[in-house]
N, C-alpha and C. Protein backbone atom coordinates (compact mmCIF):
# COMPACT_ATOMS: atom_id res chain seq x y z
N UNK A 1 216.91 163.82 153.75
CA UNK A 1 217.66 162.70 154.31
C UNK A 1 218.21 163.08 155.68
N UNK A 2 217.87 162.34 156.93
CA UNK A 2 218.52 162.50 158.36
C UNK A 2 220.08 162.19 157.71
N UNK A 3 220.67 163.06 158.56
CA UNK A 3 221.72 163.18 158.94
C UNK A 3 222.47 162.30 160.15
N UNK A 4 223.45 161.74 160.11
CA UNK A 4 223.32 160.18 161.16
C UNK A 4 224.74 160.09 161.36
N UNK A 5 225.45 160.44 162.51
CA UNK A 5 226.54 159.83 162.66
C UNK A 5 226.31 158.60 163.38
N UNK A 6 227.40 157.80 162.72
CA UNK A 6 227.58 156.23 163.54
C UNK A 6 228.77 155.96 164.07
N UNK A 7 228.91 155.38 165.58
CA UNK A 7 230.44 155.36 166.18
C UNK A 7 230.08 154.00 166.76
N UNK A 8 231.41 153.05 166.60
CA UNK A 8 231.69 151.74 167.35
C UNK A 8 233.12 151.28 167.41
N UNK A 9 233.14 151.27 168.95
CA UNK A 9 234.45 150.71 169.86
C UNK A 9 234.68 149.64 170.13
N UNK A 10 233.42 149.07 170.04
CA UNK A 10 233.75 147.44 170.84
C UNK A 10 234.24 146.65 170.59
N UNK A 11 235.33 146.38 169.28
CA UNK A 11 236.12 145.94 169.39
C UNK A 11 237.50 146.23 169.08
N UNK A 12 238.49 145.63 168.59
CA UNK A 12 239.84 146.24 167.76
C UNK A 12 239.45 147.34 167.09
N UNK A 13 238.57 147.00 166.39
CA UNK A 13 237.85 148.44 165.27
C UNK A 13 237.88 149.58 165.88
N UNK A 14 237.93 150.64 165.44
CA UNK A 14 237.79 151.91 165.87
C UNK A 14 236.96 152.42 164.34
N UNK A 15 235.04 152.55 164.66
CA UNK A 15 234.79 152.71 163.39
C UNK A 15 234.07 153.91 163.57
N UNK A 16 233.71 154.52 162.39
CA UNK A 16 233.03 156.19 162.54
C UNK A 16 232.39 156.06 160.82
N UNK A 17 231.74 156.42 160.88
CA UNK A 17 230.67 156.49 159.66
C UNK A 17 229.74 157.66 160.03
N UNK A 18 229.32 158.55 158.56
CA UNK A 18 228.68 159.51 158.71
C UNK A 18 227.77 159.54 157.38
N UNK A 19 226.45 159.84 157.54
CA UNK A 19 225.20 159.80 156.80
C UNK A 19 225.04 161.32 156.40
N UNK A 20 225.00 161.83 155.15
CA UNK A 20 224.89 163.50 154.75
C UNK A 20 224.49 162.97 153.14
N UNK A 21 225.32 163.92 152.29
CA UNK A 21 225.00 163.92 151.02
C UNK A 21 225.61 162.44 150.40
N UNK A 22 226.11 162.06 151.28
CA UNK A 22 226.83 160.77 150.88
C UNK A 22 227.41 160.40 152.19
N UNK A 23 227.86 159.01 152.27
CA UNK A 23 228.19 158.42 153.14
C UNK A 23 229.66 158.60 153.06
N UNK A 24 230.35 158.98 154.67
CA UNK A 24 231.76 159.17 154.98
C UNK A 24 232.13 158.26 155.82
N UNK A 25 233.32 157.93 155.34
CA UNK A 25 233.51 156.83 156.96
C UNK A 25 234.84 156.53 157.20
N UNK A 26 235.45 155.99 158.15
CA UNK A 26 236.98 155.68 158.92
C UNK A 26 236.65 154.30 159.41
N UNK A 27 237.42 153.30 159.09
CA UNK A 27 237.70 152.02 159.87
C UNK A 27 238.58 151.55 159.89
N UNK A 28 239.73 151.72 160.74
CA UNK A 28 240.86 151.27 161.20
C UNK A 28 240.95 150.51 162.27
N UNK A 29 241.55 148.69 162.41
CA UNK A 29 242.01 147.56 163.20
C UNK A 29 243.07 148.33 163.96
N UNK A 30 242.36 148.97 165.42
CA UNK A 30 243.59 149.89 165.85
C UNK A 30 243.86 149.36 167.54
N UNK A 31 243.61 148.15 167.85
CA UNK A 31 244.16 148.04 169.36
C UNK A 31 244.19 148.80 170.38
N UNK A 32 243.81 148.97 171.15
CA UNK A 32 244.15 150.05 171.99
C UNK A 32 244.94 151.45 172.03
N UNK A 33 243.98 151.90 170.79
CA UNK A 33 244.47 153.22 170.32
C UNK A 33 243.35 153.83 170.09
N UNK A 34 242.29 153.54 170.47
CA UNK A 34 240.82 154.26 170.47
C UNK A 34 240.52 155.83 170.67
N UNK A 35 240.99 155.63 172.21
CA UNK A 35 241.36 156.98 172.64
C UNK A 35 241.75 157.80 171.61
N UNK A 36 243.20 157.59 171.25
CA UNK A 36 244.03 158.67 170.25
C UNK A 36 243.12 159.08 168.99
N UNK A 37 242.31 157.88 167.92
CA UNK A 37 242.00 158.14 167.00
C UNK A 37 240.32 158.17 166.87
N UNK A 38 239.29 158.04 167.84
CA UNK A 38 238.18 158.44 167.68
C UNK A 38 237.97 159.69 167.46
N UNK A 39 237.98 160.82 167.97
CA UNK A 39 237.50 162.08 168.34
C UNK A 39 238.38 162.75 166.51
N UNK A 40 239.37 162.12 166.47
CA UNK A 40 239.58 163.07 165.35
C UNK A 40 238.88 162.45 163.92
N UNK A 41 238.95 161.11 163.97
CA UNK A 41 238.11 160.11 162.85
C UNK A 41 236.73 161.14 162.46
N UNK A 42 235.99 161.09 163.73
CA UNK A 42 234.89 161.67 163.81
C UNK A 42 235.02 163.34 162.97
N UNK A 43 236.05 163.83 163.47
CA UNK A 43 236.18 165.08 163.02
C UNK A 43 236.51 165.42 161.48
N UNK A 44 236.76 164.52 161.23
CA UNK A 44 237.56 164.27 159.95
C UNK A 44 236.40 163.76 158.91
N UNK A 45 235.46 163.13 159.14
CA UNK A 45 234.29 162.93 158.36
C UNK A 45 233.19 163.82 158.46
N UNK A 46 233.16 164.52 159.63
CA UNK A 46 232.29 165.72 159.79
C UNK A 46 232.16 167.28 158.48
N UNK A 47 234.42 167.00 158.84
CA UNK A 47 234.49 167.95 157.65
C UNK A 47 234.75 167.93 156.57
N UNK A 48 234.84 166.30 156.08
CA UNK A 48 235.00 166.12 154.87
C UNK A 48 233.11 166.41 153.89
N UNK A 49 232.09 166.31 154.98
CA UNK A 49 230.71 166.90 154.35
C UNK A 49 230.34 168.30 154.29
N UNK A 50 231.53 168.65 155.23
CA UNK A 50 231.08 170.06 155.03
C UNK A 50 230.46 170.60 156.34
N UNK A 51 230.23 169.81 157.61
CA UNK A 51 229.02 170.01 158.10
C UNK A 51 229.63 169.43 159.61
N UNK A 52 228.58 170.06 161.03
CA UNK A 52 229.60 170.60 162.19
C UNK A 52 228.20 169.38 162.80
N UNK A 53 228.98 168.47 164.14
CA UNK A 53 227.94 167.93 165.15
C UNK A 53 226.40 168.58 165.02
N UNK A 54 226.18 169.73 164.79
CA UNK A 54 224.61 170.67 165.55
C UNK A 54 224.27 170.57 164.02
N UNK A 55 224.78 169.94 162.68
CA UNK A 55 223.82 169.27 161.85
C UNK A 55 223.65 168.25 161.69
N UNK A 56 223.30 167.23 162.55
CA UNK A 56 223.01 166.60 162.77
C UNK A 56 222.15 165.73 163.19
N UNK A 57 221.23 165.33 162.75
CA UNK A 57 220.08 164.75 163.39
C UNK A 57 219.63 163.68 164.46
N UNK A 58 221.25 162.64 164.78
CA UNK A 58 220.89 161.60 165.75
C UNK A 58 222.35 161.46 165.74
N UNK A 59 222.86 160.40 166.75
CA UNK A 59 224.24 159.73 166.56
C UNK A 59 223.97 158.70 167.27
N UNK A 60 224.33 157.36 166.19
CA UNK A 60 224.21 156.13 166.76
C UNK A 60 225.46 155.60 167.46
N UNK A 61 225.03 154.60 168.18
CA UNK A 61 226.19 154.25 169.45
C UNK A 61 225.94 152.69 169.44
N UNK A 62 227.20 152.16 169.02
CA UNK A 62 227.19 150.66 169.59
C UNK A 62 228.10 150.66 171.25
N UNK A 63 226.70 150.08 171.61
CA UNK A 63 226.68 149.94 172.84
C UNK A 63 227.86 148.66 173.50
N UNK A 64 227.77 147.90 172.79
CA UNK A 64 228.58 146.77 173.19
C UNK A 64 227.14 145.43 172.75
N UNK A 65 227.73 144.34 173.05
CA UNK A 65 229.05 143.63 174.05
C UNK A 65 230.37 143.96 173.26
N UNK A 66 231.33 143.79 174.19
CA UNK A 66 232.72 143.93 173.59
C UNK A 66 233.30 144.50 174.56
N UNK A 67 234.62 144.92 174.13
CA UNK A 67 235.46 145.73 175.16
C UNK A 67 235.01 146.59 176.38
N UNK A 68 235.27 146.16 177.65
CA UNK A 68 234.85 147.54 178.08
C UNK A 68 235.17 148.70 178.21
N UNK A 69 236.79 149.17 178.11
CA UNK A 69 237.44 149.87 177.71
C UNK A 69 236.71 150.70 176.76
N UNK A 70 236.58 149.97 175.45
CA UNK A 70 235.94 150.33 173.78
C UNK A 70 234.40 151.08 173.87
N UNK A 71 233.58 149.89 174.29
CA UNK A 71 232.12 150.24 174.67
C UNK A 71 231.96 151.63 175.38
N UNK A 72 233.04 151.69 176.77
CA UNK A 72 232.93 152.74 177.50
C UNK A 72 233.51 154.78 176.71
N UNK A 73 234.19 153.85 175.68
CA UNK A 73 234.77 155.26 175.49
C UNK A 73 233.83 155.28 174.36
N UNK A 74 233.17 154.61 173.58
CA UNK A 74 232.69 155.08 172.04
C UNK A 74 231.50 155.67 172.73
N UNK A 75 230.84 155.69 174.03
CA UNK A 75 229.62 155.96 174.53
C UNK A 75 229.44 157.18 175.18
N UNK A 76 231.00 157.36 175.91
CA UNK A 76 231.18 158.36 176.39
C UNK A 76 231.30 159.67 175.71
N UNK A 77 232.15 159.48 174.50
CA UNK A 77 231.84 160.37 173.25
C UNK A 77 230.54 160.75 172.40
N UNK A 78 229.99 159.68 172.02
CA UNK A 78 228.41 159.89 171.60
C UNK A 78 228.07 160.78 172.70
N UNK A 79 228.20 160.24 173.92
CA UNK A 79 227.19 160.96 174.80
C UNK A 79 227.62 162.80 175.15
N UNK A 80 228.62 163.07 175.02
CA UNK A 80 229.47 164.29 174.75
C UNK A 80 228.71 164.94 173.91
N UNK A 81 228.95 164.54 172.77
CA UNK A 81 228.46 165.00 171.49
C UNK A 81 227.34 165.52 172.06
N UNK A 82 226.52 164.82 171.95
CA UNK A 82 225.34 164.65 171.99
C UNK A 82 224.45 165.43 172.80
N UNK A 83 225.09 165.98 174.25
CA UNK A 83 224.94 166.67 175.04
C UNK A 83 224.74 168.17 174.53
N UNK A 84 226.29 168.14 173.91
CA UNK A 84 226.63 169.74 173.17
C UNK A 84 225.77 170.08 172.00
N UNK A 85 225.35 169.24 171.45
CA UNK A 85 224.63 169.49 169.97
C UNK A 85 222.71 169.49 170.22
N UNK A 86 222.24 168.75 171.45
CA UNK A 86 221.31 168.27 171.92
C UNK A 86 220.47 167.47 170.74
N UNK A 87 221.19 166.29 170.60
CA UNK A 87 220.69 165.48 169.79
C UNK A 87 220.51 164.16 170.61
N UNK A 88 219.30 163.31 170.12
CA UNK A 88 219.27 161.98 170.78
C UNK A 88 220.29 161.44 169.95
N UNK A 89 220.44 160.06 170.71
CA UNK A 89 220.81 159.01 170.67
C UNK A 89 220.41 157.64 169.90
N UNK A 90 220.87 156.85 169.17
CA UNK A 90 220.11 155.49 168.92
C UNK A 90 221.13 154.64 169.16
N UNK A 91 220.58 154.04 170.32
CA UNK A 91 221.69 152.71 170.88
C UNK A 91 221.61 151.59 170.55
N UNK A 92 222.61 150.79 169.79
CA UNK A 92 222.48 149.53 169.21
C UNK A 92 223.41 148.27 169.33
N UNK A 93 223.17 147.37 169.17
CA UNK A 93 223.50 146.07 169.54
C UNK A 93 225.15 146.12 168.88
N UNK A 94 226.54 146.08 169.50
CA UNK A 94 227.57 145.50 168.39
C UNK A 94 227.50 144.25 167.85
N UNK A 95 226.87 143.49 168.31
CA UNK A 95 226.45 142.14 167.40
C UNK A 95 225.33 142.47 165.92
N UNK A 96 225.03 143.03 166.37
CA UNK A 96 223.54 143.32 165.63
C UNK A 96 223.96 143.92 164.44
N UNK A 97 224.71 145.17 164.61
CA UNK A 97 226.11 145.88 163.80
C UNK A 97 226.68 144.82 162.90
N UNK A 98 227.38 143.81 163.63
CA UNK A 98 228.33 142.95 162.65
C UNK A 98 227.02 142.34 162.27
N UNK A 99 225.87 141.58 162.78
CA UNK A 99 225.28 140.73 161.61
C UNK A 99 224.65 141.26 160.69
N UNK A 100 224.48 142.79 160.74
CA UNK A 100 223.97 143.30 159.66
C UNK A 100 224.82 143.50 158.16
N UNK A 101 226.37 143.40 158.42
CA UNK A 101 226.92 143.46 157.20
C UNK A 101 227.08 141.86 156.14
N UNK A 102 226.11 141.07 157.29
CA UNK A 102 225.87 139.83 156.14
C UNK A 102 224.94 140.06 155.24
N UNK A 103 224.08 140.91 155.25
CA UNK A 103 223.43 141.78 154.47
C UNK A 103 224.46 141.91 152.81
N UNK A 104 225.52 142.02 152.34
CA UNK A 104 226.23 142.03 151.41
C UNK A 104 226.00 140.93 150.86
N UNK A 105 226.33 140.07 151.70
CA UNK A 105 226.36 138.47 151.35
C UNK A 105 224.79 137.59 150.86
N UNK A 106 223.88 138.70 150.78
CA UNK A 106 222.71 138.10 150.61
C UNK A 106 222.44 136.53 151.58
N UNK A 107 222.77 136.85 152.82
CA UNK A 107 222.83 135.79 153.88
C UNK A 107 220.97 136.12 154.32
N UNK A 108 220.63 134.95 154.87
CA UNK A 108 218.78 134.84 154.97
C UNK A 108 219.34 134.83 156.98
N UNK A 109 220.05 134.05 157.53
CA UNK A 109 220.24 134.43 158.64
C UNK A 109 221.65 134.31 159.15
N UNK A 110 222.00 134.83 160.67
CA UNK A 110 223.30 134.17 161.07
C UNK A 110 223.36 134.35 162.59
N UNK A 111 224.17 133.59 162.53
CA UNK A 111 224.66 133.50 164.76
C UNK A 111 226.20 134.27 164.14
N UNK A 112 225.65 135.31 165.48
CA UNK A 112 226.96 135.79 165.70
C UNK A 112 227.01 135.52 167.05
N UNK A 113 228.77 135.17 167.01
CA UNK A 113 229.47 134.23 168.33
C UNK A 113 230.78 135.16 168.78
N UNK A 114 231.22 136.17 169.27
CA UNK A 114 231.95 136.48 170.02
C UNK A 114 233.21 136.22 171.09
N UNK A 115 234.19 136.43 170.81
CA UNK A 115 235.20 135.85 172.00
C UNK A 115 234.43 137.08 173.00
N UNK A 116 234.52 136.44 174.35
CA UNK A 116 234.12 137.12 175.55
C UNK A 116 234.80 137.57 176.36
N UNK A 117 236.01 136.33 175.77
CA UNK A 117 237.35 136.25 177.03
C UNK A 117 237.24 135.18 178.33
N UNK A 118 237.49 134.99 179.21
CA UNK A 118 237.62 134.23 180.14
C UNK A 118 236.69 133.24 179.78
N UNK A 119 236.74 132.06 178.63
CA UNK A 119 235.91 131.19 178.46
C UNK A 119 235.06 131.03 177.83
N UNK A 120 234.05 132.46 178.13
CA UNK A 120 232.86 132.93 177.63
C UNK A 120 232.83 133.48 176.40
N UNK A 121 231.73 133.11 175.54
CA UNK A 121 231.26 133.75 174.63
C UNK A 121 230.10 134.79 174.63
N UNK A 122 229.54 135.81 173.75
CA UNK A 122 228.38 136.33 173.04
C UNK A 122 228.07 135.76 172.11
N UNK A 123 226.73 135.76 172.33
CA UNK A 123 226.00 134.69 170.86
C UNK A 123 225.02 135.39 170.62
N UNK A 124 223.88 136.28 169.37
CA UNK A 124 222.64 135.94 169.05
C UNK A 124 222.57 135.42 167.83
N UNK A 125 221.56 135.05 167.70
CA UNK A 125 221.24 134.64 165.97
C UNK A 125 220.27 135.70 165.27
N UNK A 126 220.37 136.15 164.38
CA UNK A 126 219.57 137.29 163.71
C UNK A 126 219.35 136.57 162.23
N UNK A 127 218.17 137.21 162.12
CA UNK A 127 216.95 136.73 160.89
C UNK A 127 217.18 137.74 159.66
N UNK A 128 217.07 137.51 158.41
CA UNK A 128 217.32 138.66 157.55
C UNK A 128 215.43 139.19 157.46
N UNK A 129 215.32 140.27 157.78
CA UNK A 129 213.70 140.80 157.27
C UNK A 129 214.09 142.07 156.24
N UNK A 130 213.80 142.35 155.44
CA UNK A 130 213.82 143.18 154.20
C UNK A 130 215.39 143.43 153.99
N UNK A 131 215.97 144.20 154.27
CA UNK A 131 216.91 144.96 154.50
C UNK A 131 218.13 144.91 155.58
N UNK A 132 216.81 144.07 156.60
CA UNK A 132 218.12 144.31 158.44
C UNK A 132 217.99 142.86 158.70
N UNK A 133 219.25 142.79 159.49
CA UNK A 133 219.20 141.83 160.22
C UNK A 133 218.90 141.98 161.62
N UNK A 134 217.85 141.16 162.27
CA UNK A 134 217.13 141.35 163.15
C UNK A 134 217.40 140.36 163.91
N UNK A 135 217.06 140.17 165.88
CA UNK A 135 217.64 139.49 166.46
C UNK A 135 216.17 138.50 166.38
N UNK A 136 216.15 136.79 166.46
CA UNK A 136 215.45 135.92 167.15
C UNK A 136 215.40 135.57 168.44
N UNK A 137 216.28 135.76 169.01
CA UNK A 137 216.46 135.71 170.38
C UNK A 137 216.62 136.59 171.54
N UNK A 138 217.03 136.36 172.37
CA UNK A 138 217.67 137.42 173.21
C UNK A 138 219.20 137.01 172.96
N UNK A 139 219.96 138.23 173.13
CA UNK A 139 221.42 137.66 173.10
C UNK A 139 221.77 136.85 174.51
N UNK A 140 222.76 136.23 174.57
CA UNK A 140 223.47 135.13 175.50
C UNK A 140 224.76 135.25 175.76
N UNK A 141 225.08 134.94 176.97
CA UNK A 141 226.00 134.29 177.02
C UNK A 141 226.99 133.10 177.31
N UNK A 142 227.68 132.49 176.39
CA UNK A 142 227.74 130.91 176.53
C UNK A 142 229.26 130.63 177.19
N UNK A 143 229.37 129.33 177.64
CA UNK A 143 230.45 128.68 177.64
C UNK A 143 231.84 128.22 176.96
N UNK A 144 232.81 128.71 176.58
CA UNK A 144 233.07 127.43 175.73
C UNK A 144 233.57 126.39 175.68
N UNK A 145 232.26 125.58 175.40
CA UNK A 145 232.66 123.91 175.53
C UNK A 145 233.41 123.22 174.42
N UNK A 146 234.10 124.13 173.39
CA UNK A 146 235.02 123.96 172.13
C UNK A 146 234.39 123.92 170.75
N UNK A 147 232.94 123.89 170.69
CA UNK A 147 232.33 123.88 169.81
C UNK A 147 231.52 125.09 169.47
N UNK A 148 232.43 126.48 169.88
CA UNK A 148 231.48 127.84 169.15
C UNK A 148 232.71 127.80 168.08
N UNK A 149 232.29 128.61 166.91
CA UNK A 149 232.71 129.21 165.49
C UNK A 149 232.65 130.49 166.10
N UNK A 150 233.81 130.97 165.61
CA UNK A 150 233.65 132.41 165.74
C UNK A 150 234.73 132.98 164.16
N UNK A 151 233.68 134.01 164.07
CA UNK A 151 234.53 134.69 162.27
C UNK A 151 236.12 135.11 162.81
N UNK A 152 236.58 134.95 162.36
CA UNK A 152 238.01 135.58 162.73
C UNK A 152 237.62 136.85 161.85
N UNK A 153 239.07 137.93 162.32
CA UNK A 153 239.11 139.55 161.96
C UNK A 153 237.88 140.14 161.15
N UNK A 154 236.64 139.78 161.80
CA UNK A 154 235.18 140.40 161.51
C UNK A 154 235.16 141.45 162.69
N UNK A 155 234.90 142.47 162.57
CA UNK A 155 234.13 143.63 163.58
C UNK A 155 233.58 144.66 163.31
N UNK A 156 232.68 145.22 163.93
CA UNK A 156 231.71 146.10 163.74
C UNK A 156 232.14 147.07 162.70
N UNK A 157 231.05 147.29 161.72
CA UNK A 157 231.48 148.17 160.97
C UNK A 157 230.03 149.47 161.14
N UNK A 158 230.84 150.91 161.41
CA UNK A 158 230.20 152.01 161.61
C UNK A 158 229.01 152.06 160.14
N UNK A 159 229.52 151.68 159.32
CA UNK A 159 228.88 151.50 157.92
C UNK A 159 227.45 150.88 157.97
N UNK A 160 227.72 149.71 158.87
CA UNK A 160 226.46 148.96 158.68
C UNK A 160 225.36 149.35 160.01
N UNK A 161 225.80 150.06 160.91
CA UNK A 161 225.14 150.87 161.62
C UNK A 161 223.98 151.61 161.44
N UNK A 162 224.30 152.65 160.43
CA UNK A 162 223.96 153.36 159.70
C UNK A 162 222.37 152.71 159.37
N UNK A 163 222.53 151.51 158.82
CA UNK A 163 221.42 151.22 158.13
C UNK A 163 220.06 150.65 159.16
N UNK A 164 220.89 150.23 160.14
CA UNK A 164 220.18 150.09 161.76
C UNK A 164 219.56 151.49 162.11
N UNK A 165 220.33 152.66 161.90
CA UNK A 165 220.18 153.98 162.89
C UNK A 165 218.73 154.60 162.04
N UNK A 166 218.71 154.09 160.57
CA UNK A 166 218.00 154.89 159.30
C UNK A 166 216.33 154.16 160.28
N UNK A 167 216.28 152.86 160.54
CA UNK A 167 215.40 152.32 160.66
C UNK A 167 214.61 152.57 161.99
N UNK A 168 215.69 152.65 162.85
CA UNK A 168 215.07 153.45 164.44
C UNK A 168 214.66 154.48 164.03
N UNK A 169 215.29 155.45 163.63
CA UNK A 169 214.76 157.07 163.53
C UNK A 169 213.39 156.95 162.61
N UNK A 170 213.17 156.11 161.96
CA UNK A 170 211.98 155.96 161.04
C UNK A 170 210.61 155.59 162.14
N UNK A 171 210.67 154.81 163.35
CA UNK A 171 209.99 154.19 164.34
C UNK A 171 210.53 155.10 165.30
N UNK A 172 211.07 156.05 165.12
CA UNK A 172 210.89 157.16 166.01
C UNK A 172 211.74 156.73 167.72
N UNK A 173 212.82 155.97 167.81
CA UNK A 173 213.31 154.90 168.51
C UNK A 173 214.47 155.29 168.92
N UNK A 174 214.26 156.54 169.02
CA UNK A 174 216.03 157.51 169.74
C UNK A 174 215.81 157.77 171.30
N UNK A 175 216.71 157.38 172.29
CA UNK A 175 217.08 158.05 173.27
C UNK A 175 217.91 159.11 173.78
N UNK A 176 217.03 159.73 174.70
CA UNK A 176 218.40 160.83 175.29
C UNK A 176 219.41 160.45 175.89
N UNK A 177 220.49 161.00 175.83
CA UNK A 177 221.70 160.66 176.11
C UNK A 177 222.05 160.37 177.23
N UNK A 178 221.36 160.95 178.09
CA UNK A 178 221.29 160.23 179.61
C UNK A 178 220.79 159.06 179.90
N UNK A 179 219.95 158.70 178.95
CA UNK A 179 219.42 157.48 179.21
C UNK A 179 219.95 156.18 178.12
N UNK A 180 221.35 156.26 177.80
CA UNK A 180 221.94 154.92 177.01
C UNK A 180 223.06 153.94 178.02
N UNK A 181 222.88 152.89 177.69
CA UNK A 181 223.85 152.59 179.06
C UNK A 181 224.26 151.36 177.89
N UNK A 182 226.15 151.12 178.49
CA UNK A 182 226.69 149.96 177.86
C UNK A 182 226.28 148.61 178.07
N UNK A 183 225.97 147.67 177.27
CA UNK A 183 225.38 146.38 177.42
C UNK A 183 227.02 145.63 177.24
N UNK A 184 226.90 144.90 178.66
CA UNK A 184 227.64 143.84 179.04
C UNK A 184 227.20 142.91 180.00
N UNK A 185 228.08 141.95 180.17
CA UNK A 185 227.57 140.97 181.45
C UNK A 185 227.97 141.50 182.67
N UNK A 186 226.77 141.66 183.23
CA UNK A 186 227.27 142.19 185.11
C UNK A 186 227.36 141.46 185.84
N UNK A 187 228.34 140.25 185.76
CA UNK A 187 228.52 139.64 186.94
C UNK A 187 228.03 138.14 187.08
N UNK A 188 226.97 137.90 186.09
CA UNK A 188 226.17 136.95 185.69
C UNK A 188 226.24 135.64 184.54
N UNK A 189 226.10 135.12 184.13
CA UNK A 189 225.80 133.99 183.41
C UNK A 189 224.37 134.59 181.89
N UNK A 190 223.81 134.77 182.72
CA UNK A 190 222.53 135.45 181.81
C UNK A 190 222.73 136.87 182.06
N UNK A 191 222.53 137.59 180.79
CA UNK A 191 222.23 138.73 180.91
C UNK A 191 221.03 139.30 179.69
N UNK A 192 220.59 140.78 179.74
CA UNK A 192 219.64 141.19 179.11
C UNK A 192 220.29 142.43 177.87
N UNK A 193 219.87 142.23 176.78
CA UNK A 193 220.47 142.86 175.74
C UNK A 193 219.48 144.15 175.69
N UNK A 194 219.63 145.19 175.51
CA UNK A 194 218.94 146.33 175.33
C UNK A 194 217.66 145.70 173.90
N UNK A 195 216.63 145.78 173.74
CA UNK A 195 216.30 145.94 172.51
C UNK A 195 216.33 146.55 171.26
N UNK A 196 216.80 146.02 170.30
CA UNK A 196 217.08 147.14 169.14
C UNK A 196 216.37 146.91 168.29
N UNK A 197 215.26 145.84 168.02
CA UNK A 197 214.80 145.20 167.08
C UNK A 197 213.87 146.12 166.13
């Protein structure tokens, strides 16, 4: 069994999940307290397996959309790590993240809709195929003209990562750490979501 840490910032969440003999994990609704409690979260599930970064086989990274603050620091750490241990990377959608834990819910598909802030939303819609939830679209970003739904206190869970990270590394779908970059809107109306599919 790969070995898989999973980290996501992008939103309130501060989440950390770890793949070994069993699954470890931290998810705390922590506000702008990321900083303080990532690096030890991480540390703290490392040694609750027994087992140090350099056993490790990949560390997944939600990339964003979301905070940039969040995005920037959960990436900056992966990419740390990652450096020191010389492990790739698997960079993934934080939407993609949350629609995968409809997966519980035996849900067949869903739009996930995002506060953006200034107006704007994130939207994709993802398809259930075996196991994952997968994107139909490209992600977006919308207006709001008063008619998006958005889940209240839903966010990324490092947990459901995991089951994203199992499926890249299977398709062989890891990057080096130099080469992951945060997905947000630059400036634009349209933007382009990394592929994770």
């Amino acid at each position: 069994m790969n070995k898989i840490l999973a980290i996501d910032t992008s939103s309130e969440a501060c989440s950390v999940a770890l793949q070994a003999d069993r699954i470890y994990f931290r998810h705390e609704i922590v506000p702008r307290q990321h900083n303080q409690l990532l690096v030890p979260m991480i540390e703290t599930v490392l040694a609750e397996a027994g087992i140090t970064v350099h056993d490790l086989n990949a560390i997944a990274i939600g990339c964003g959309p979301g905070s940039f603050v969040g995005v920037r620091l959960g990436l900056g750490v992966a990419q740390g790590l990652a450096f020191a241990a010389k492990l790739p990377l698997i960079p993934l959608s934080s939407l993609q993240i949350l629609a995968q834990s409809a997966i519980a819910s035996d849900a067949d598909d869903v739009c996930i809709t995002v506060d953006a802030h200034m107006g704007d939303f994130y939207r994709c819609h993802y398809k259930r195929t075996g196991d994952l939830m997968l994107p139909t679209e490209e992600a977006h970003v919308i207006k709001n003209d008063g008619t998006a739904t958005i889940s209240q206190n839903q966010y990324p869970n490092a947990i459901d990562a995991l089951s994203l990270a199992v499926e890249e590394i299977h398709h062989n779908r890891t990057v080096p750490p130099d080469q992951v970059q945060p997905i947000y809107p630059r400036g634009t109306r349209q933007w382009k979501l990394a592929d994770s599919s």
